[in-house]
Protein backbone atom coordinates (compact mmCIF):
# COMPACT_ATOMS: atom_id res chain seq x y z
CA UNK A 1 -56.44 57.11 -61.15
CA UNK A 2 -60.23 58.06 -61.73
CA UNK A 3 -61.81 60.05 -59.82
CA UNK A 4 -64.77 58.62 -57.83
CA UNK A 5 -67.79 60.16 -57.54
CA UNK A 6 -68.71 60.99 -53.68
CA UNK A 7 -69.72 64.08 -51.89
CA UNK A 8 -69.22 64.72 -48.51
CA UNK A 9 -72.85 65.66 -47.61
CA UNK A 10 -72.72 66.33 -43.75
CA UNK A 11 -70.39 65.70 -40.78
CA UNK A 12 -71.44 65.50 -37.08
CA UNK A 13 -69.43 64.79 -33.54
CA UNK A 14 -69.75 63.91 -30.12
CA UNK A 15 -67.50 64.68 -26.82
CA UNK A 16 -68.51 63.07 -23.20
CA UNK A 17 -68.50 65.83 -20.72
CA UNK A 18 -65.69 64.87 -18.33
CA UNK A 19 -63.05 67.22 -19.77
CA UNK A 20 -59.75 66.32 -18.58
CA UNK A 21 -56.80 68.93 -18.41
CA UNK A 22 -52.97 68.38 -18.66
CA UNK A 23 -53.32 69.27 -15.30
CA UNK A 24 -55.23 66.31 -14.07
CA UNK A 25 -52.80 64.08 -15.72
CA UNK A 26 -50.18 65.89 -14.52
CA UNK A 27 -51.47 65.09 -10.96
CA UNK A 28 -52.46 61.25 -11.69
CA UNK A 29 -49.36 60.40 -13.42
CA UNK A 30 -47.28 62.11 -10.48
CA UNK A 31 -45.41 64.22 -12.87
CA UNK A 32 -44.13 67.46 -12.27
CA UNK A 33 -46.06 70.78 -13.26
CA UNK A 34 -46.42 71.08 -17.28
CA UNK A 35 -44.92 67.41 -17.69
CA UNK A 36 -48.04 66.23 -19.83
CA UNK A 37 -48.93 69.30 -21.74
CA UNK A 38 -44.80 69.78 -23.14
CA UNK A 39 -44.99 65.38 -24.03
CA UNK A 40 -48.05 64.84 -25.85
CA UNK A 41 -49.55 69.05 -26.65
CA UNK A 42 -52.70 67.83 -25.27
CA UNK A 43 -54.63 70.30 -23.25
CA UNK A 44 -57.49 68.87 -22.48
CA UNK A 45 -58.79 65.72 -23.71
CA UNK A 46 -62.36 63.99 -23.19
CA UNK A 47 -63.29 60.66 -20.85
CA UNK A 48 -66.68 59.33 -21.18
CA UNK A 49 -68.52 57.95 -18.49
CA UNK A 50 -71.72 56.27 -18.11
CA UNK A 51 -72.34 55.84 -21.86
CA UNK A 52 -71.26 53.32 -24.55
CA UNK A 53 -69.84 53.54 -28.12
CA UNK A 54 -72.92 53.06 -29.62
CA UNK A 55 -74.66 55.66 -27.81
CA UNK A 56 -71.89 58.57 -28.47
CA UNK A 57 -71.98 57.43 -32.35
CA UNK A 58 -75.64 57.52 -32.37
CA UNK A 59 -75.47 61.17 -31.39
CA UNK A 60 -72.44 62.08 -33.66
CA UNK A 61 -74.46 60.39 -36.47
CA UNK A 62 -77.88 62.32 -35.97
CA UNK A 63 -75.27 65.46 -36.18
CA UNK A 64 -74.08 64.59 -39.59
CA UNK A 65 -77.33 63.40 -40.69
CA UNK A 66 -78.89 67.16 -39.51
CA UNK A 67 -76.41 68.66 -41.19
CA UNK A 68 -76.90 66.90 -45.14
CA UNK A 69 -80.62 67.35 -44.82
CA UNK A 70 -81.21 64.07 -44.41
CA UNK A 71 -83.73 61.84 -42.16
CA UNK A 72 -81.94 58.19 -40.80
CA UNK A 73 -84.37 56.17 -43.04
CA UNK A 74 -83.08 57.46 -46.01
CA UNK A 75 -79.71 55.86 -45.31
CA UNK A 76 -78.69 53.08 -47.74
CA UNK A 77 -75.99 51.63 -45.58
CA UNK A 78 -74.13 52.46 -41.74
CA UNK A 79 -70.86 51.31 -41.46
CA UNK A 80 -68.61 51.33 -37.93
CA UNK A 81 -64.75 52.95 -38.88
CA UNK A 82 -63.77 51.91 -35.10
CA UNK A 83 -60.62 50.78 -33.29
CA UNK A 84 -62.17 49.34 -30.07
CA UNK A 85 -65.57 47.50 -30.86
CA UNK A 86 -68.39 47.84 -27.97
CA UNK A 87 -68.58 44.15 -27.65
CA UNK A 88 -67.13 41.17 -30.19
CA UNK A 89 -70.49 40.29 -31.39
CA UNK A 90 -72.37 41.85 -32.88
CA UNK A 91 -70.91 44.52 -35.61
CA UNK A 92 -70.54 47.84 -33.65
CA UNK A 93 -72.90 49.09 -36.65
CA UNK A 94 -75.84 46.90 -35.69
CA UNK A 95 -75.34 48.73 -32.13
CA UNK A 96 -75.34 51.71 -33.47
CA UNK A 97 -78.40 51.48 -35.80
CA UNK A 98 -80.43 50.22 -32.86
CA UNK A 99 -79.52 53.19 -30.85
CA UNK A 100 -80.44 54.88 -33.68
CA UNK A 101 -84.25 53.86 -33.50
CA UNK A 102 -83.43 51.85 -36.98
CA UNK A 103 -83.54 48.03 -35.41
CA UNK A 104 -86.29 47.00 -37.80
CA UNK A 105 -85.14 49.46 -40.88
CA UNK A 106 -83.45 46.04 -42.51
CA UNK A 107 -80.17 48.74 -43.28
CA UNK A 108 -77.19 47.23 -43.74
CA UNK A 109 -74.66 46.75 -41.21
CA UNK A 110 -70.89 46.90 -41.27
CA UNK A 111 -67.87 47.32 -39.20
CA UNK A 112 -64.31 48.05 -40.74
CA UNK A 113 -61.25 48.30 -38.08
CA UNK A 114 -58.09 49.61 -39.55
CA UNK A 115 -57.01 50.79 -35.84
CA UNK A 116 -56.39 54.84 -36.41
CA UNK A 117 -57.12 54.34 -40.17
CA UNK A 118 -60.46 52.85 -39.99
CA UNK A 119 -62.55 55.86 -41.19
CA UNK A 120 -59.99 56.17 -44.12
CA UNK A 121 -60.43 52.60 -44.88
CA UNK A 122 -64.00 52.76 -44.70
CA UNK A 123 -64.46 55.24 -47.21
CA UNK A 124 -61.92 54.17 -49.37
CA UNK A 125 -63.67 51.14 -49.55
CA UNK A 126 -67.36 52.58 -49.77
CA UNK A 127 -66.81 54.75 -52.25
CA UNK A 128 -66.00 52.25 -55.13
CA UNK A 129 -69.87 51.14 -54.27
CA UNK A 130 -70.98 54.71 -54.45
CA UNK A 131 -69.53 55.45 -57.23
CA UNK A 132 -71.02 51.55 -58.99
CA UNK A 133 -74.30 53.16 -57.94
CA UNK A 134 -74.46 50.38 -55.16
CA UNK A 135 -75.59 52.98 -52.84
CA UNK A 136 -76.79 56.16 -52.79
CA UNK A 137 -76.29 57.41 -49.39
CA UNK A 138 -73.97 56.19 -46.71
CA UNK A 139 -73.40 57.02 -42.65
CA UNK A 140 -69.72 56.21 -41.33
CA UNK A 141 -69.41 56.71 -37.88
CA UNK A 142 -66.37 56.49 -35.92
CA UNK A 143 -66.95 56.71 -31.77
CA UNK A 144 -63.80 55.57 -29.40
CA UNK A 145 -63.27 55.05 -25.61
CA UNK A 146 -59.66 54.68 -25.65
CA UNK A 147 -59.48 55.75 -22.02
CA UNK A 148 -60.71 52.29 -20.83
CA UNK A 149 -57.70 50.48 -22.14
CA UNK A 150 -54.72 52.78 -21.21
CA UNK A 151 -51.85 51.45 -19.36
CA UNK A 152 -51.15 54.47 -16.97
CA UNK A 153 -47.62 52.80 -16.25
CA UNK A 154 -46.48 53.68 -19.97
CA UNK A 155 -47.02 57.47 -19.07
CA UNK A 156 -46.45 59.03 -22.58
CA UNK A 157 -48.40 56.67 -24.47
CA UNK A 158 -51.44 56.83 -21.73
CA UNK A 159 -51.26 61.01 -22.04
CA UNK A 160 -52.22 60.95 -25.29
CA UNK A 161 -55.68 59.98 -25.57
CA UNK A 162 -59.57 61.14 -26.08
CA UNK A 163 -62.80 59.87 -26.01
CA UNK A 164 -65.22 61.01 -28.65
CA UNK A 165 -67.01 60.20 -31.93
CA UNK A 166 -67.11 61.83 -35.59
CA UNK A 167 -69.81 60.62 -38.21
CA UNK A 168 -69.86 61.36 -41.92
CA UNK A 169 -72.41 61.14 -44.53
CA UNK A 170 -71.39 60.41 -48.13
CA UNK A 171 -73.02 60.40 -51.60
CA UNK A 172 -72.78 60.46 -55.26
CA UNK A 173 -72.02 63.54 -56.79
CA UNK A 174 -74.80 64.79 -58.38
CA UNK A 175 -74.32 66.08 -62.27
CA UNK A 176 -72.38 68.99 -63.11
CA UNK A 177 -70.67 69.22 -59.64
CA UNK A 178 -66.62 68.34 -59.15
CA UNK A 179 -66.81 66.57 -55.27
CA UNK A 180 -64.81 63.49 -55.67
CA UNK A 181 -61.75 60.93 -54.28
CA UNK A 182 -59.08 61.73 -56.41
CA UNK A 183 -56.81 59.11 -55.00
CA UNK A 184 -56.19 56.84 -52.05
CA UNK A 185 -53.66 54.03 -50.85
CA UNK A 186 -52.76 52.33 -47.99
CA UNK A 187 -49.44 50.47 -47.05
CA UNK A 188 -49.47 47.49 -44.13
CA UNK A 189 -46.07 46.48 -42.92
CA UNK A 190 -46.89 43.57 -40.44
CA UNK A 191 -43.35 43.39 -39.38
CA UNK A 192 -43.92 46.16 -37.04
CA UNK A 193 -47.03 44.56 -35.62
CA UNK A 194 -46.14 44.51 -32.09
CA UNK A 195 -45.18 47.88 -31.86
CA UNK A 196 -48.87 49.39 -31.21
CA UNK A 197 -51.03 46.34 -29.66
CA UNK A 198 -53.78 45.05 -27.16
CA UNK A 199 -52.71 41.30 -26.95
CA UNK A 200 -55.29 40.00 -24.90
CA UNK A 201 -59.45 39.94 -25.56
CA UNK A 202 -59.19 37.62 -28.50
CA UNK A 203 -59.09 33.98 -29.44
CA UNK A 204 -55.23 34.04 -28.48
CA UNK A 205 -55.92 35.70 -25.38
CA UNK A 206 -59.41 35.12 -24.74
CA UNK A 207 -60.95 37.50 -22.07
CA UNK A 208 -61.78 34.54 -20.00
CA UNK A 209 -57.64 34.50 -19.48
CA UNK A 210 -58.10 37.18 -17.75
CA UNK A 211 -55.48 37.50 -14.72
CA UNK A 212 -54.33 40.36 -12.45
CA UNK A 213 -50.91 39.52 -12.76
CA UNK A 214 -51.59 39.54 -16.85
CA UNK A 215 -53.47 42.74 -16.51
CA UNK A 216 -50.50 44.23 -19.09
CA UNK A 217 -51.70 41.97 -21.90
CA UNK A 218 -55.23 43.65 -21.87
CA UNK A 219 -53.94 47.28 -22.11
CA UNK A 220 -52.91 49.60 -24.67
CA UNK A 221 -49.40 48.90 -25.50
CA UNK A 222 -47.10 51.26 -27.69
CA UNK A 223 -43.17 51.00 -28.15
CA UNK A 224 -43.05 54.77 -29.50
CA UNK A 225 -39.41 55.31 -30.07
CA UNK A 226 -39.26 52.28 -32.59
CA UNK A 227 -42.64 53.42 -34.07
CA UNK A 228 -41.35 56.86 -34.35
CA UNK A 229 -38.25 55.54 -36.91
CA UNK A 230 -40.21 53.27 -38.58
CA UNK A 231 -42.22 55.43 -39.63
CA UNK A 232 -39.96 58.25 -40.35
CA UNK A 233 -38.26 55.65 -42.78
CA UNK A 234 -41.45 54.75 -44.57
CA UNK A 235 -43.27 57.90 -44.65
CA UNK A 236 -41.68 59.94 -47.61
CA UNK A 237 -41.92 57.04 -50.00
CA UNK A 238 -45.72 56.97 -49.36
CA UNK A 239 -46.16 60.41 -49.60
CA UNK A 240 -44.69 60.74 -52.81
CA UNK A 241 -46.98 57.69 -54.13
CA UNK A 242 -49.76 59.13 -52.66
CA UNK A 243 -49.58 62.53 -54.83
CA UNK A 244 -47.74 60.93 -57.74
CA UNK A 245 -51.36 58.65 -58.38
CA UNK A 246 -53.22 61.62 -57.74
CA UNK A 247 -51.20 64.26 -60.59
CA UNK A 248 -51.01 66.82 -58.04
CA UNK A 249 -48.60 68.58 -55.73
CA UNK A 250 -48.64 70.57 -52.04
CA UNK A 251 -49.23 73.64 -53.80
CA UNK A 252 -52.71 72.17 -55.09
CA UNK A 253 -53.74 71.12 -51.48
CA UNK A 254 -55.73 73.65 -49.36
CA UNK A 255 -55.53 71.55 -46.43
CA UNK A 256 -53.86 68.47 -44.71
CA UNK A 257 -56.01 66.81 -42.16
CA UNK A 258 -53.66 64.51 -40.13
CA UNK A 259 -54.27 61.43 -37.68
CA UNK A 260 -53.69 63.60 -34.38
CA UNK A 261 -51.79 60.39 -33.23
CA UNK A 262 -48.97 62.84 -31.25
CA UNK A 263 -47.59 66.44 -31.59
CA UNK A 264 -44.51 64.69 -32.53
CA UNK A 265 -46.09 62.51 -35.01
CA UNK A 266 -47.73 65.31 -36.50
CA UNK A 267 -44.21 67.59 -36.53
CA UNK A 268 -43.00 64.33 -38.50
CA UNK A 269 -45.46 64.65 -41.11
CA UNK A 270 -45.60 68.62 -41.30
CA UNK A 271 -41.37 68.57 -41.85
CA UNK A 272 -41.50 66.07 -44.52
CA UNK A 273 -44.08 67.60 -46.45
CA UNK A 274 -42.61 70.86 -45.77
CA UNK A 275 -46.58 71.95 -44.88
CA UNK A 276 -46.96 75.54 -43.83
CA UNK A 277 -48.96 76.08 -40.52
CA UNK A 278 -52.09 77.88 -42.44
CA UNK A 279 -52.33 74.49 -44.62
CA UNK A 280 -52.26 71.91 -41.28
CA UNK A 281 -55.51 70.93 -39.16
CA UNK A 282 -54.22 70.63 -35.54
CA UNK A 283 -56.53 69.58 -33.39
CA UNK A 284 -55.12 67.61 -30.46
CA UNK A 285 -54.78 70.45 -28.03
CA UNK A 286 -58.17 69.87 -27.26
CA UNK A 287 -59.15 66.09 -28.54
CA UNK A 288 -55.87 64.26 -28.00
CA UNK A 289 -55.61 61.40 -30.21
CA UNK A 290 -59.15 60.01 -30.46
CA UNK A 291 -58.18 56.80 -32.11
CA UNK A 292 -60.18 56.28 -35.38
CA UNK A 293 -62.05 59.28 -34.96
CA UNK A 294 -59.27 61.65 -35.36
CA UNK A 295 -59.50 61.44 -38.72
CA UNK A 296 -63.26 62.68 -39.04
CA UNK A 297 -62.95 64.98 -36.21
CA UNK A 298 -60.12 66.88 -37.94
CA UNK A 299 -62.74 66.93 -41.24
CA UNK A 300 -65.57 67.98 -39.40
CA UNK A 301 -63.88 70.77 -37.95
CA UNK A 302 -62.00 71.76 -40.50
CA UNK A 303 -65.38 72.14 -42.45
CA UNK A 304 -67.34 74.11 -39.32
CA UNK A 305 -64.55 76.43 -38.99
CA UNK A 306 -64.36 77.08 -42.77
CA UNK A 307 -61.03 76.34 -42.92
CA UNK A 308 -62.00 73.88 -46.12
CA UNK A 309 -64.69 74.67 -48.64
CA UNK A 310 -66.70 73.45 -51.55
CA UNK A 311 -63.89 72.71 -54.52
CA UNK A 312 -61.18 72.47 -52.00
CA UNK A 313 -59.06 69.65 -52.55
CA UNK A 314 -57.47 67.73 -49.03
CA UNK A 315 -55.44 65.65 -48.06
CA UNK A 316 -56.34 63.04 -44.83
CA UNK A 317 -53.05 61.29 -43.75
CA UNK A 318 -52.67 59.07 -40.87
CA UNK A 319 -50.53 56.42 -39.60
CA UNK A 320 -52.31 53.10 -37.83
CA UNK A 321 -51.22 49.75 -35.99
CA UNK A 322 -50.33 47.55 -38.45
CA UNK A 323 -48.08 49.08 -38.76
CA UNK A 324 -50.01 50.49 -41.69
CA UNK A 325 -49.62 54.24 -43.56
CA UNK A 326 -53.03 55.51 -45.58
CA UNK A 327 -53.83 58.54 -47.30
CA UNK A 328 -56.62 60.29 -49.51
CA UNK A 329 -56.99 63.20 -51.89
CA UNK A 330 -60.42 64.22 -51.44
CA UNK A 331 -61.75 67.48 -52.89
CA UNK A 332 -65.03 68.34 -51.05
């Protein structure tokens, strides 16, 4: 596979204020003492409150923009790697860019939802236009309030979420420098469709369906167990594509940024890649899963605390509703 020619030029992020321990949950939930913290290894996880998607990705964006050096108007394209849209119409992007103070800047406008994969998605798919010379500089943002659509009933699924947003900014590598995708792939298996859903808020189950009694079909709904095994069965098939395109091995990866979908999920991937704790980006203790913007949280971190630098090739995993499997070698 040939290597495509992006950078990474800057990454920002955004948490709401509300902090919320394992405590809190352990109180709401009615569980006993250190119930939460021992089923999902979240410590504290972030709810927002009085402010929309748009508005949290707005801020994560002017981060990432600060950080590449670059001003908002010099942007060539935004595009929305989200899970939970602010409203059906329009694009989440279009929000976002008018939050922005870009409304009349003409930029194009995008959303991609891949559920947890949507940031890998979106740059696997941008970067083929990048690399065509399409454009020169993109923003993908990722911002998520998961905690408006958790079923507290379904404890261990409902412990295991964070508000937030990530933002990236992406280029072409310039001359003489090695930045690029060195591969990518994603796998879909619909058959295990209904084992991470929200039924209702669509044309099936239009909002205007809307019942008490139905108030299950508009909430977050995860059968873990059964995603847990079908994913252990298709996981080291992937994995073995996934560095088989790219030529290389473990031993050539600095660091493995992971969906933080669950401690367990993330004890899955780190025993069948036999990764060592010095090459894994944890993060959930203090995000919890963050929905599509684990994915750029883990990168942006991983970059502020130096734990990946210039040259160092990575490897972003994750595991989405689908029930789909993605992954990308990416040496920044």
């Amino acid at each position: 596979m040939k290597t495509r020619q992006v950078k990474v030029l800057g990454t920002g992020a955004y948490l709401p204020e509300k902090r919320v321990t394992a405590e809190d949950m352990d109180r709401r939930l009615g569980k006993p003492d250190g119930w939460v913290y021992k089923k999902s290894g979240v410590k504290v996880r972030h709810y927002a409150e009085n402010e929309s998607v748009s508005q949290m990705g707005a801020k994560a964006a002017f981060a990432a923009l600060a950080d590449a050096g670059l001003e908002a108007e010099q942007l060539d394209c935004i595009i929305c790697t989200n899970a939970v849209p602010e409203q059906p119409i329009p694009c989440t992007a279009a929000l976002i860019q008018s939050e922005m103070k870009l409304g009349d800047s003409g930029i194009p406008c995008l959303d991609v939802n891949s559920t947890c994969l949507s940031f890998l998605a979106g740059l696997d798919l941008i970067s083929y236009l990048i690399d065509a010379g399409r454009y020169d500089r993109v923003l993908l943002v990722a911002p998520e309030i998961a905690s408006v659509g958790l079923n507290y009933s379904q404890s261990e699924s409902a412990i295991l979420f964070g508000d937030g947003a990530a933002a990236v900014v992406v280029g072409r590598t310039p001359a003489g420098e090695s930045s690029g995708i060195v591969a990518s792939r994603i796998e879909t298996y619909g058959s295990g469709a209904a084992l991470s859903e929200v039924r209702g808020g669509g044309s099936k189950l239009p909002s205007i369906a809307y019942e008490p009694e139905r108030k299950a079909d508009f909430l977050f709904d995860m059968q873990g167990e059964a995603l847990f095994k079908k994913t252990s069965k298709l996981l080291p098939d992937f994995l073995q594509k996934l560095f088989g395109e790219g030529g290389v091995t473990l031993e050539d990866v600095a660091l493995v940024i992971p969906h933080q979908g669950s401690a367990m999920a993330m004890r899955l991937l780190q025993r069948k890649l036999r990764i060592p704790d010095d090459k894994l980006m944890n993060i959930i203790e203090h995000h919890g899963n963050m929905i599509a913007a684990s994915l750029p949280m883990g990168l942006h971190e991983a970059i502020r605390l130096g734990r990946l630098k210039r040259g160092d090739l990575t490897a972003v995993i994750g595991i989405s509703a689908g029930l789909s499997l993605g992954g990308l070698l990416l040496e920044y």
